[in-house]
C-alpha atoms as a PDB file:
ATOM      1  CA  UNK A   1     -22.062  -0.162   4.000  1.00  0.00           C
ATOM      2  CA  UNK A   2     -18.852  -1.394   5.535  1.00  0.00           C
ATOM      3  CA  UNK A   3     -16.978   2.388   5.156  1.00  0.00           C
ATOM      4  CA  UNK A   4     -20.147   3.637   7.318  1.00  0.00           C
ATOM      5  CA  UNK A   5     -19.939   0.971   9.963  1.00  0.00           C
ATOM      6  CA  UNK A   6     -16.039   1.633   9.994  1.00  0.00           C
ATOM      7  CA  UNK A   7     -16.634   5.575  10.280  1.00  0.00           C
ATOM      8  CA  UNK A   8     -19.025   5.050  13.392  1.00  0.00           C
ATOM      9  CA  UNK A   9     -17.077   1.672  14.895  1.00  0.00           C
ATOM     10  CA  UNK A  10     -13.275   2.133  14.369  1.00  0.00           C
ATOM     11  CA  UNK A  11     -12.417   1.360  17.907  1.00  0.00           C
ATOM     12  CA  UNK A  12     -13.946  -1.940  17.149  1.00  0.00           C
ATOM     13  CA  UNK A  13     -11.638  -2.708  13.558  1.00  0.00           C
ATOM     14  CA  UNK A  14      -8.628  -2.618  16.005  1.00  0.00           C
ATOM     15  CA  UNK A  15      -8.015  -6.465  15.944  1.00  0.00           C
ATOM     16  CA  UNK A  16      -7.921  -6.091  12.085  1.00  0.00           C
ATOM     17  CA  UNK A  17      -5.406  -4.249  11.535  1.00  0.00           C
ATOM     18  CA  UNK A  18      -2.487  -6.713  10.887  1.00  0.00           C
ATOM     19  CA  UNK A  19       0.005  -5.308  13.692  1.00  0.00           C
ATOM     20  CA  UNK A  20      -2.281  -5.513  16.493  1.00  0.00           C
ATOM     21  CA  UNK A  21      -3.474  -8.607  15.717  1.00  0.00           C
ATOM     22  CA  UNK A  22      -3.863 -11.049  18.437  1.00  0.00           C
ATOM     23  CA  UNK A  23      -2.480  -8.269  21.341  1.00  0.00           C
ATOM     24  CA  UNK A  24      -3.201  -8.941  24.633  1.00  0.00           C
ATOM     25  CA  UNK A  25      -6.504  -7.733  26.066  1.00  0.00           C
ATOM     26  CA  UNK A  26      -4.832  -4.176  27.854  1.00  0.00           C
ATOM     27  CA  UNK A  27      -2.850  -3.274  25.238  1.00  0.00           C
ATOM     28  CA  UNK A  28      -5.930  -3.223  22.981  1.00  0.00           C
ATOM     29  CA  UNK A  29      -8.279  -1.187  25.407  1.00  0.00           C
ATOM     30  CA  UNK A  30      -5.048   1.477  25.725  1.00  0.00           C
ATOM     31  CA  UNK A  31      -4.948   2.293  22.013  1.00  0.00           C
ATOM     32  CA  UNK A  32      -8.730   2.533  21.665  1.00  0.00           C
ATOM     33  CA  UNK A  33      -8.849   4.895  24.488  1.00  0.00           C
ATOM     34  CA  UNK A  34      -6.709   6.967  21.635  1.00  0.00           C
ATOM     35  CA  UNK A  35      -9.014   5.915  18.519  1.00  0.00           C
ATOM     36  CA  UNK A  36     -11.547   8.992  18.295  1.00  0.00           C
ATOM     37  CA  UNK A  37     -14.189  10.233  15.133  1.00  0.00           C
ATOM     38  CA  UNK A  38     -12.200  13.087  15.531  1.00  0.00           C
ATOM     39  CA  UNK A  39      -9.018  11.121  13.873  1.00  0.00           C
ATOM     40  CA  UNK A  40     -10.668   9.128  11.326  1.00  0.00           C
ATOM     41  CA  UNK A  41     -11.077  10.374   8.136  1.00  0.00           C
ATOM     42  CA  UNK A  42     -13.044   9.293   4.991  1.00  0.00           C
ATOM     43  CA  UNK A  43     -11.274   9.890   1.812  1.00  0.00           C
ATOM     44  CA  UNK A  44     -12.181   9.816  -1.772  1.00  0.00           C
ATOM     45  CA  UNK A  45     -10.459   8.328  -4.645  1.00  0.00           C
ATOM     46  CA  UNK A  46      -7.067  10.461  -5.669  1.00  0.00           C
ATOM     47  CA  UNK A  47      -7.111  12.112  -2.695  1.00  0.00           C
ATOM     48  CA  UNK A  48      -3.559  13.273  -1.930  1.00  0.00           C
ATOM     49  CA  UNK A  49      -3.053  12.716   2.461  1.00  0.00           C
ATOM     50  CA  UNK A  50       0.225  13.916   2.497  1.00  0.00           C
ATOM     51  CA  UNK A  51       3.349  15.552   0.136  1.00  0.00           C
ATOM     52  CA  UNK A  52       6.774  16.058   0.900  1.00  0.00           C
ATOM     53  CA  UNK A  53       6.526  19.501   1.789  1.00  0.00           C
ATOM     54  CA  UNK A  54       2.920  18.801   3.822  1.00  0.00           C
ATOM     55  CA  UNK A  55       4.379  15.598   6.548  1.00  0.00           C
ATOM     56  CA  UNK A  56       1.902  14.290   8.518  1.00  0.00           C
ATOM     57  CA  UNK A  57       2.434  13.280  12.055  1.00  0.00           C
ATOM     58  CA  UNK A  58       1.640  10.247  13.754  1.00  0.00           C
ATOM     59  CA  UNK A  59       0.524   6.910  12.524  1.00  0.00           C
ATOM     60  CA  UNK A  60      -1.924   6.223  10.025  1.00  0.00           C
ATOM     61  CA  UNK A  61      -3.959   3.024   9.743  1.00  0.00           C
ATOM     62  CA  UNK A  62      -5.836   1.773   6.957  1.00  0.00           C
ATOM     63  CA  UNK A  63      -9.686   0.202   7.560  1.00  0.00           C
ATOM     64  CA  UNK A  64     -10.810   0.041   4.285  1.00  0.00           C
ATOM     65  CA  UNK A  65      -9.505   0.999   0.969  1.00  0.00           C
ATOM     66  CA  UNK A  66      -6.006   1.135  -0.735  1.00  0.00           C
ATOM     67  CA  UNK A  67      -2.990   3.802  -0.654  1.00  0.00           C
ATOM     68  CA  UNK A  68       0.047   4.269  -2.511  1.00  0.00           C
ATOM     69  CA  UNK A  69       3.394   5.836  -1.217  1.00  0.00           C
ATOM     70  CA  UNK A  70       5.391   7.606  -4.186  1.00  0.00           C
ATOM     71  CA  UNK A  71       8.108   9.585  -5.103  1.00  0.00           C
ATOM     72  CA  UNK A  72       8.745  11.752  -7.612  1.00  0.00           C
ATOM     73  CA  UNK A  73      12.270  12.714  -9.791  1.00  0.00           C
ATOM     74  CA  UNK A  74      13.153  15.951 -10.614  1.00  0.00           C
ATOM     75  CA  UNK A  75      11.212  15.487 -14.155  1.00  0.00           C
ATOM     76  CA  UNK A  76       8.372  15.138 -12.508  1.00  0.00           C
ATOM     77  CA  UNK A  77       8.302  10.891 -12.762  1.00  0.00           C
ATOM     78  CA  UNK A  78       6.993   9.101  -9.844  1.00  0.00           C
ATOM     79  CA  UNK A  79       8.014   5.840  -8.213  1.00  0.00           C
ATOM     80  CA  UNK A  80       5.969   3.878  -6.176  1.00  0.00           C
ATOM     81  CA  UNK A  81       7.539   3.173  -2.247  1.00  0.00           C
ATOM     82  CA  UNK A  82       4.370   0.960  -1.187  1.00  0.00           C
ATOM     83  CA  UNK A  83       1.097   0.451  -1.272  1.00  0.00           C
ATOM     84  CA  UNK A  84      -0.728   0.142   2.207  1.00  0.00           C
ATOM     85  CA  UNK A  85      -4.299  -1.920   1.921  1.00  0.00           C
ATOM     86  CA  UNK A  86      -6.951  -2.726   4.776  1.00  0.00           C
ATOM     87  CA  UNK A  87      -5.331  -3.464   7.827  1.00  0.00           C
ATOM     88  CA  UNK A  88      -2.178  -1.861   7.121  1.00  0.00           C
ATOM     89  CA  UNK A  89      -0.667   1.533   8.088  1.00  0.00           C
ATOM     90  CA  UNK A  90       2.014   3.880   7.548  1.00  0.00           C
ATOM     91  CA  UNK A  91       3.632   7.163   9.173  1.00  0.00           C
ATOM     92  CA  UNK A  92       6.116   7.394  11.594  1.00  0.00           C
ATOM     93  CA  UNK A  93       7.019   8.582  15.065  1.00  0.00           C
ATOM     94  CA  UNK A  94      10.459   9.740  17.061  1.00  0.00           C
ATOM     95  CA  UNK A  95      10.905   6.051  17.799  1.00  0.00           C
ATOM     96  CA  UNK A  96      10.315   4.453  14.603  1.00  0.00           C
ATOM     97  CA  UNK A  97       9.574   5.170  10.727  1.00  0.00           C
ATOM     98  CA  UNK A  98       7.696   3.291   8.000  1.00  0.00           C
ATOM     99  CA  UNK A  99       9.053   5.071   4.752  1.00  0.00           C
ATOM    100  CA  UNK A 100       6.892   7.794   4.316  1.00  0.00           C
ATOM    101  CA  UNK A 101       9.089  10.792   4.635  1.00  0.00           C
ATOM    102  CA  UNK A 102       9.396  12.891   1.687  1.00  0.00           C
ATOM    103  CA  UNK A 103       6.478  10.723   0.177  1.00  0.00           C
ATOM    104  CA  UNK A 104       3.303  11.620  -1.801  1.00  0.00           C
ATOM    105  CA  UNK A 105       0.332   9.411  -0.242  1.00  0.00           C
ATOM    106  CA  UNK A 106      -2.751   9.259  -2.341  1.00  0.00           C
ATOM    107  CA  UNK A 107      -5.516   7.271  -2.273  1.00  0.00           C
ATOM    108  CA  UNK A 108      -6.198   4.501  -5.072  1.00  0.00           C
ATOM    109  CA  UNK A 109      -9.729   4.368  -4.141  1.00  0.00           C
ATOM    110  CA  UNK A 110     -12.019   5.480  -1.585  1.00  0.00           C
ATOM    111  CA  UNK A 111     -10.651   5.013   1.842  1.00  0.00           C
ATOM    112  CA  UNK A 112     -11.074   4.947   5.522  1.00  0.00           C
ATOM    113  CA  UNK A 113      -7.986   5.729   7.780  1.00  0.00           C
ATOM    114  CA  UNK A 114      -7.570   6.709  11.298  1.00  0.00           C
ATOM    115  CA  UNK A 115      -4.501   8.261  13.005  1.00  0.00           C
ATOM    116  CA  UNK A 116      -2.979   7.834  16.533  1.00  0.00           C
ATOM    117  CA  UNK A 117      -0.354  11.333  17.149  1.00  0.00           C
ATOM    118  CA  UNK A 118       3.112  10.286  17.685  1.00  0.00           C
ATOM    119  CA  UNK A 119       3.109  12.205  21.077  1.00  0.00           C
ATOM    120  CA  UNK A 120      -0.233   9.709  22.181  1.00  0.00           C
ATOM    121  CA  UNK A 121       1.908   6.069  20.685  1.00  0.00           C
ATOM    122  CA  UNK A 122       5.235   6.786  21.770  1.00  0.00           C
ATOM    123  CA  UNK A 123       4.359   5.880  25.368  1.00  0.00           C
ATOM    124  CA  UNK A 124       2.700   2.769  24.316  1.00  0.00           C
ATOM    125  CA  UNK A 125       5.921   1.713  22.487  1.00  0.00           C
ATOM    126  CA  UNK A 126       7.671   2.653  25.511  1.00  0.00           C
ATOM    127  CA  UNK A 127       5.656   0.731  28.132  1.00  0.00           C
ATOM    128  CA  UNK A 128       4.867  -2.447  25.926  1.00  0.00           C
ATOM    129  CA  UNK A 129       7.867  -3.882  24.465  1.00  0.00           C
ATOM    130  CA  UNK A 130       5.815  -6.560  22.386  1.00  0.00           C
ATOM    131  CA  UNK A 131       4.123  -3.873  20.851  1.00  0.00           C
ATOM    132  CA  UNK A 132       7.798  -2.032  20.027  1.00  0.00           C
ATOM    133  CA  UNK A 133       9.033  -5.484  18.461  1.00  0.00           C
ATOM    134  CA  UNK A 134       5.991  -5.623  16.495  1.00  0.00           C
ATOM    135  CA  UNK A 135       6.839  -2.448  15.029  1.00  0.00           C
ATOM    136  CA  UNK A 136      10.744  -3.479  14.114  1.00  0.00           C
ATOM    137  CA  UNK A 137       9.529  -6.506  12.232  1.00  0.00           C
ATOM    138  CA  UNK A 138       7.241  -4.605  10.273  1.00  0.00           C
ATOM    139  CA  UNK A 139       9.886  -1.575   9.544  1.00  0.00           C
ATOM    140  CA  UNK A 140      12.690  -4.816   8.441  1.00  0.00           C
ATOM    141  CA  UNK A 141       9.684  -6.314   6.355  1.00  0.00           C
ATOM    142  CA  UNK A 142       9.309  -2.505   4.490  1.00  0.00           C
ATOM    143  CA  UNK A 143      13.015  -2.452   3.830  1.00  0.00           C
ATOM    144  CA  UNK A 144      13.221  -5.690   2.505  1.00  0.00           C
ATOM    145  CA  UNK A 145      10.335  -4.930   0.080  1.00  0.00           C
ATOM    146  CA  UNK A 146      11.354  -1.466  -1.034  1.00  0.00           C
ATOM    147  CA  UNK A 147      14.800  -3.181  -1.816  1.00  0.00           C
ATOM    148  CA  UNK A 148      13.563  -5.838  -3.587  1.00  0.00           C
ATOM    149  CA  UNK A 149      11.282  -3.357  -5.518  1.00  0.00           C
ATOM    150  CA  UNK A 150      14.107  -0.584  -6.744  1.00  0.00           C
ATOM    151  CA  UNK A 151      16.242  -3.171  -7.367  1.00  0.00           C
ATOM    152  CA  UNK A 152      14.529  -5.286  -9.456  1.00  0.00           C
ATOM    153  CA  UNK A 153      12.823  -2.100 -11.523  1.00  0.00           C
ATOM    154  CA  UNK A 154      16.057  -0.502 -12.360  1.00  0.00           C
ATOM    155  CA  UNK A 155      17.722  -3.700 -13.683  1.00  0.00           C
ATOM    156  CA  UNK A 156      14.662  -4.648 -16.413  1.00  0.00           C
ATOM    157  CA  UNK A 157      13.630  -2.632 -19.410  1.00  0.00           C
ATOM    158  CA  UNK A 158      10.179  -1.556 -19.772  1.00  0.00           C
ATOM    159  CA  UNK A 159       8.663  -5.067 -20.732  1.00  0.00           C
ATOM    160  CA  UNK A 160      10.314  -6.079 -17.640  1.00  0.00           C
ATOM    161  CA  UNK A 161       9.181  -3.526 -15.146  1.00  0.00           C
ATOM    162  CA  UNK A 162       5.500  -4.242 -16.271  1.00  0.00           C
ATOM    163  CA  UNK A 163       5.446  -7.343 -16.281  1.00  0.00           C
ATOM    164  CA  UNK A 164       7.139  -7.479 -12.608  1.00  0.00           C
ATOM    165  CA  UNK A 165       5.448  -4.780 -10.607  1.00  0.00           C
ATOM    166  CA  UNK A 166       1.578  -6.513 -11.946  1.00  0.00           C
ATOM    167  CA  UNK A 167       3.443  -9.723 -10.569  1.00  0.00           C
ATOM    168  CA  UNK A 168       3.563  -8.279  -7.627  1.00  0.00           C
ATOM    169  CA  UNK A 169       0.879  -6.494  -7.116  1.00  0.00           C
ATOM    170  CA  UNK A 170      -1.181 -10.224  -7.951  1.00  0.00           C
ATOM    171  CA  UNK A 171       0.330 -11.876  -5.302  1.00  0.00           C
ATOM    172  CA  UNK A 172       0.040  -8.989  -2.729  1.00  0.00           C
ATOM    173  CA  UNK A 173      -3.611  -8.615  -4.054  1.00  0.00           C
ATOM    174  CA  UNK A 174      -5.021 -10.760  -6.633  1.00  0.00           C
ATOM    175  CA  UNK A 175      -7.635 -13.662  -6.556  1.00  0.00           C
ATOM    176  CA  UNK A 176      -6.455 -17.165  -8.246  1.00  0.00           C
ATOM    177  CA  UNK A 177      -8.819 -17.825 -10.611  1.00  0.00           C
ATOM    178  CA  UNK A 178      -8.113 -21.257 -13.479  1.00  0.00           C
ATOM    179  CA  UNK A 179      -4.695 -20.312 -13.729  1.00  0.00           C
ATOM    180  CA  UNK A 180      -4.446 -16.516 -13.647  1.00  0.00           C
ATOM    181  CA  UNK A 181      -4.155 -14.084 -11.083  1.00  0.00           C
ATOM    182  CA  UNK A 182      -6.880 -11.271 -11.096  1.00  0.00           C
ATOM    183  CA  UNK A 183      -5.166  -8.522  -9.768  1.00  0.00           C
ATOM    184  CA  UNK A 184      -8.120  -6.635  -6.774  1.00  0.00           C
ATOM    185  CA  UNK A 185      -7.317  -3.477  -7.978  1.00  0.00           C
ATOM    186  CA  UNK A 186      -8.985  -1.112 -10.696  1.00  0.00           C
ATOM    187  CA  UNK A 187      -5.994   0.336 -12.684  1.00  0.00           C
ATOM    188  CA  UNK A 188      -5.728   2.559 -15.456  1.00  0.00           C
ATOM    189  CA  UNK A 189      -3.249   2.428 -18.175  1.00  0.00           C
ATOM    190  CA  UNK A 190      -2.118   6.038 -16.883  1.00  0.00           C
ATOM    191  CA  UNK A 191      -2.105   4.507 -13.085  1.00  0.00           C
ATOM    192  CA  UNK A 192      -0.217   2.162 -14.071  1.00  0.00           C
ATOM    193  CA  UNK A 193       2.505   3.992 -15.823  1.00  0.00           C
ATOM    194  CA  UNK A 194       2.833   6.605 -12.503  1.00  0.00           C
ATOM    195  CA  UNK A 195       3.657   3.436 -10.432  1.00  0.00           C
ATOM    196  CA  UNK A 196       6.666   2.527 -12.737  1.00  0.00           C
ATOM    197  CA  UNK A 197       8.064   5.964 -14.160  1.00  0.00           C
ATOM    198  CA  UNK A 198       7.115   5.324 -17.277  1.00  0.00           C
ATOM    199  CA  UNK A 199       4.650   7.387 -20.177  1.00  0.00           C
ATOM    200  CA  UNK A 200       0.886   5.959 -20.450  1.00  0.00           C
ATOM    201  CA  UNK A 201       1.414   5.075 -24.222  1.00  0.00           C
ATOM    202  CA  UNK A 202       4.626   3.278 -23.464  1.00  0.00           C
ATOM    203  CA  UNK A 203       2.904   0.756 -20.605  1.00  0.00           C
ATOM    204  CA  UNK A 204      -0.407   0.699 -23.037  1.00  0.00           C
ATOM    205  CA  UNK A 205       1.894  -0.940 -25.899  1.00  0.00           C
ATOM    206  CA  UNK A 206       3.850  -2.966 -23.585  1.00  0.00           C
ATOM    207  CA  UNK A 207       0.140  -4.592 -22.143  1.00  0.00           C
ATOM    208  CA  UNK A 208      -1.074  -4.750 -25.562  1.00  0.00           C
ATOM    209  CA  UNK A 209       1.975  -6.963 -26.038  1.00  0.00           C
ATOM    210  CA  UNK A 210       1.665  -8.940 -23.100  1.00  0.00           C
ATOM    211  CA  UNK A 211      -2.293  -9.334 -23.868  1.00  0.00           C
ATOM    212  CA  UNK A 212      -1.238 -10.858 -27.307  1.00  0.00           C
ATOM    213  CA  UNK A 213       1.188 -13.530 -26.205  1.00  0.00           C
ATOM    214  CA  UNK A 214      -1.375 -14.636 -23.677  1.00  0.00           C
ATOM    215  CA  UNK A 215       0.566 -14.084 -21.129  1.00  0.00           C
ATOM    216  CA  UNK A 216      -2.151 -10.871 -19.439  1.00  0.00           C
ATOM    217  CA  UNK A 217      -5.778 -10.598 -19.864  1.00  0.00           C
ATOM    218  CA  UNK A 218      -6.891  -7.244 -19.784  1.00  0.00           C
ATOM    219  CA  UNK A 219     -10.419  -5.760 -19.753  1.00  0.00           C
ATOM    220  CA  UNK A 220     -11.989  -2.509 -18.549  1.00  0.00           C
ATOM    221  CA  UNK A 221      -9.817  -1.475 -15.468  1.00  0.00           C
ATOM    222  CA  UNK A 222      -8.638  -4.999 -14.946  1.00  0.00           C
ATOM    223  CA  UNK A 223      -5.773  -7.471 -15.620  1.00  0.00           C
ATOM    224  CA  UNK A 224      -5.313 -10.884 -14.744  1.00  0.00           C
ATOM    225  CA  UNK A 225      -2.188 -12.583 -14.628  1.00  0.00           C
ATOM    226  CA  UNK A 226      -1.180 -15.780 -16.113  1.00  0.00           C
ATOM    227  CA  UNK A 227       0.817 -16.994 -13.165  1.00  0.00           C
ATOM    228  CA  UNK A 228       2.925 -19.601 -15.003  1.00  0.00           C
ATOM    229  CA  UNK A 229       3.599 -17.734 -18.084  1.00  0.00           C
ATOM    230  CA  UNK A 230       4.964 -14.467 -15.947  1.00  0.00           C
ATOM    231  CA  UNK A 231       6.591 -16.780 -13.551  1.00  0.00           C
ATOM    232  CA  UNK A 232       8.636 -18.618 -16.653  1.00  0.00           C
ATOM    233  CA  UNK A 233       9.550 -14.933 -18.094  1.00  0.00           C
ATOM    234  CA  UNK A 234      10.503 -13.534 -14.892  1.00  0.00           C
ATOM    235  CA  UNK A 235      12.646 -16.451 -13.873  1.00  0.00           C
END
């Protein structure tokens, strides 16, 4: 089982995770020197990591599974920041953040993550500069997708919103399959909804719609995407 060989291995799933792909030799050995069993966890499905009130310190990076950063309103309606899949990671140190403060992060299914404390990175960050770079690019590349994400979910009515975060989340993680997108992730109607702000009946009538102008194909805890269809009506 992959999640057991991660558990016992992690040092090794270094190289995989996207921002320390391809660092030189030293820098690699210096971060596993940090990488212990002690810091990796195995989580389950809906298992909430970390709530506004509970911050976690350090940096958190993801070896198998998938994560989702929200907020929530003062009615109780969350908004999805991110989500963070294999080989990504999120947290934040004195030096830099990733957009987790004042964040729920839960687990979308089961999960492997291990953390580095800030007070063990921040002298890598100070000693390698490439590695400090790395970590601006990725903080400008968050921005730029939160941005895009508010923006384009508080400008589009329901319809809209559905049809644009599943558009997303196809090209971030589906498989192209005869003209669709089949979006890797197992999501329920009520999963769904929590992503956008919106009620479970309300996004199960708006997919119901979609489904019958061809333009989503839906089964148990899947949806694929037609990609030219949702391209045309997002245009």
């Amino acid at each position: 089982m992959l999640h057991d060989e991660a558990m016992e291995n992690t040092p090794s799933f270094l190289p995989q995770i996207k921002i320390f792909e391809s660092l030189p030799a030293e820098i690699i050995r210096e971060i596993e020197q940090l990488v212990t069993i002690s810091n990796t966890y195995r989580l389950p499905k809906n298992c909430i990591l970390q709530t506004p009130d509970d911050e976690r310190n350090g940096l958190f990076f993801v070896i198998a599974g998938k994560l989702r950063l929200y907020k929530t309103n003062s009615a109780g309606k969350q908004h999805t920041v991110c989500i963070v899949s294999e080989g990504g990671m999120f947290g934040e140190v004195d030096t830099f953040s990733l957009g987790n403060r004042g964040t729920y992060v839960e687990t979308m299914e089961d999960s492997i993550v291990f953390s580095i404390p800030t007070e063990q990175f921040e002298p890598l960050l100070r000693k390698y500069s490439e590695l400090s770079l790395r970590f601006l690019s990725e903080i400008s590349k968050r921005l730029r997708e939160q941005d895009e994400l508010v923006e384009k979910l508080v400008f589009r009515d329901l319809r809209g919103k559905v049809l644009y975060f599943l558009n997303r989340l196809s090209k971030k993680f589906g498989i192209e399959e005869n003209g669709y997108r089949k979006i890797d992730i197992p999501l329920t109607h009520q999963e769904l909804a929590n992503m956008i702000g919106a009620t479970r009946e309300a996004v199960s009538l708006t997919l119901q719609e979609l489904s019958n102008e061809g333009i989503i194909v839906t089964s148990r805890r899947m949806v694929m995407i037609h990609i030219e269809k949702a391209m045309k009506e997002l245009a």
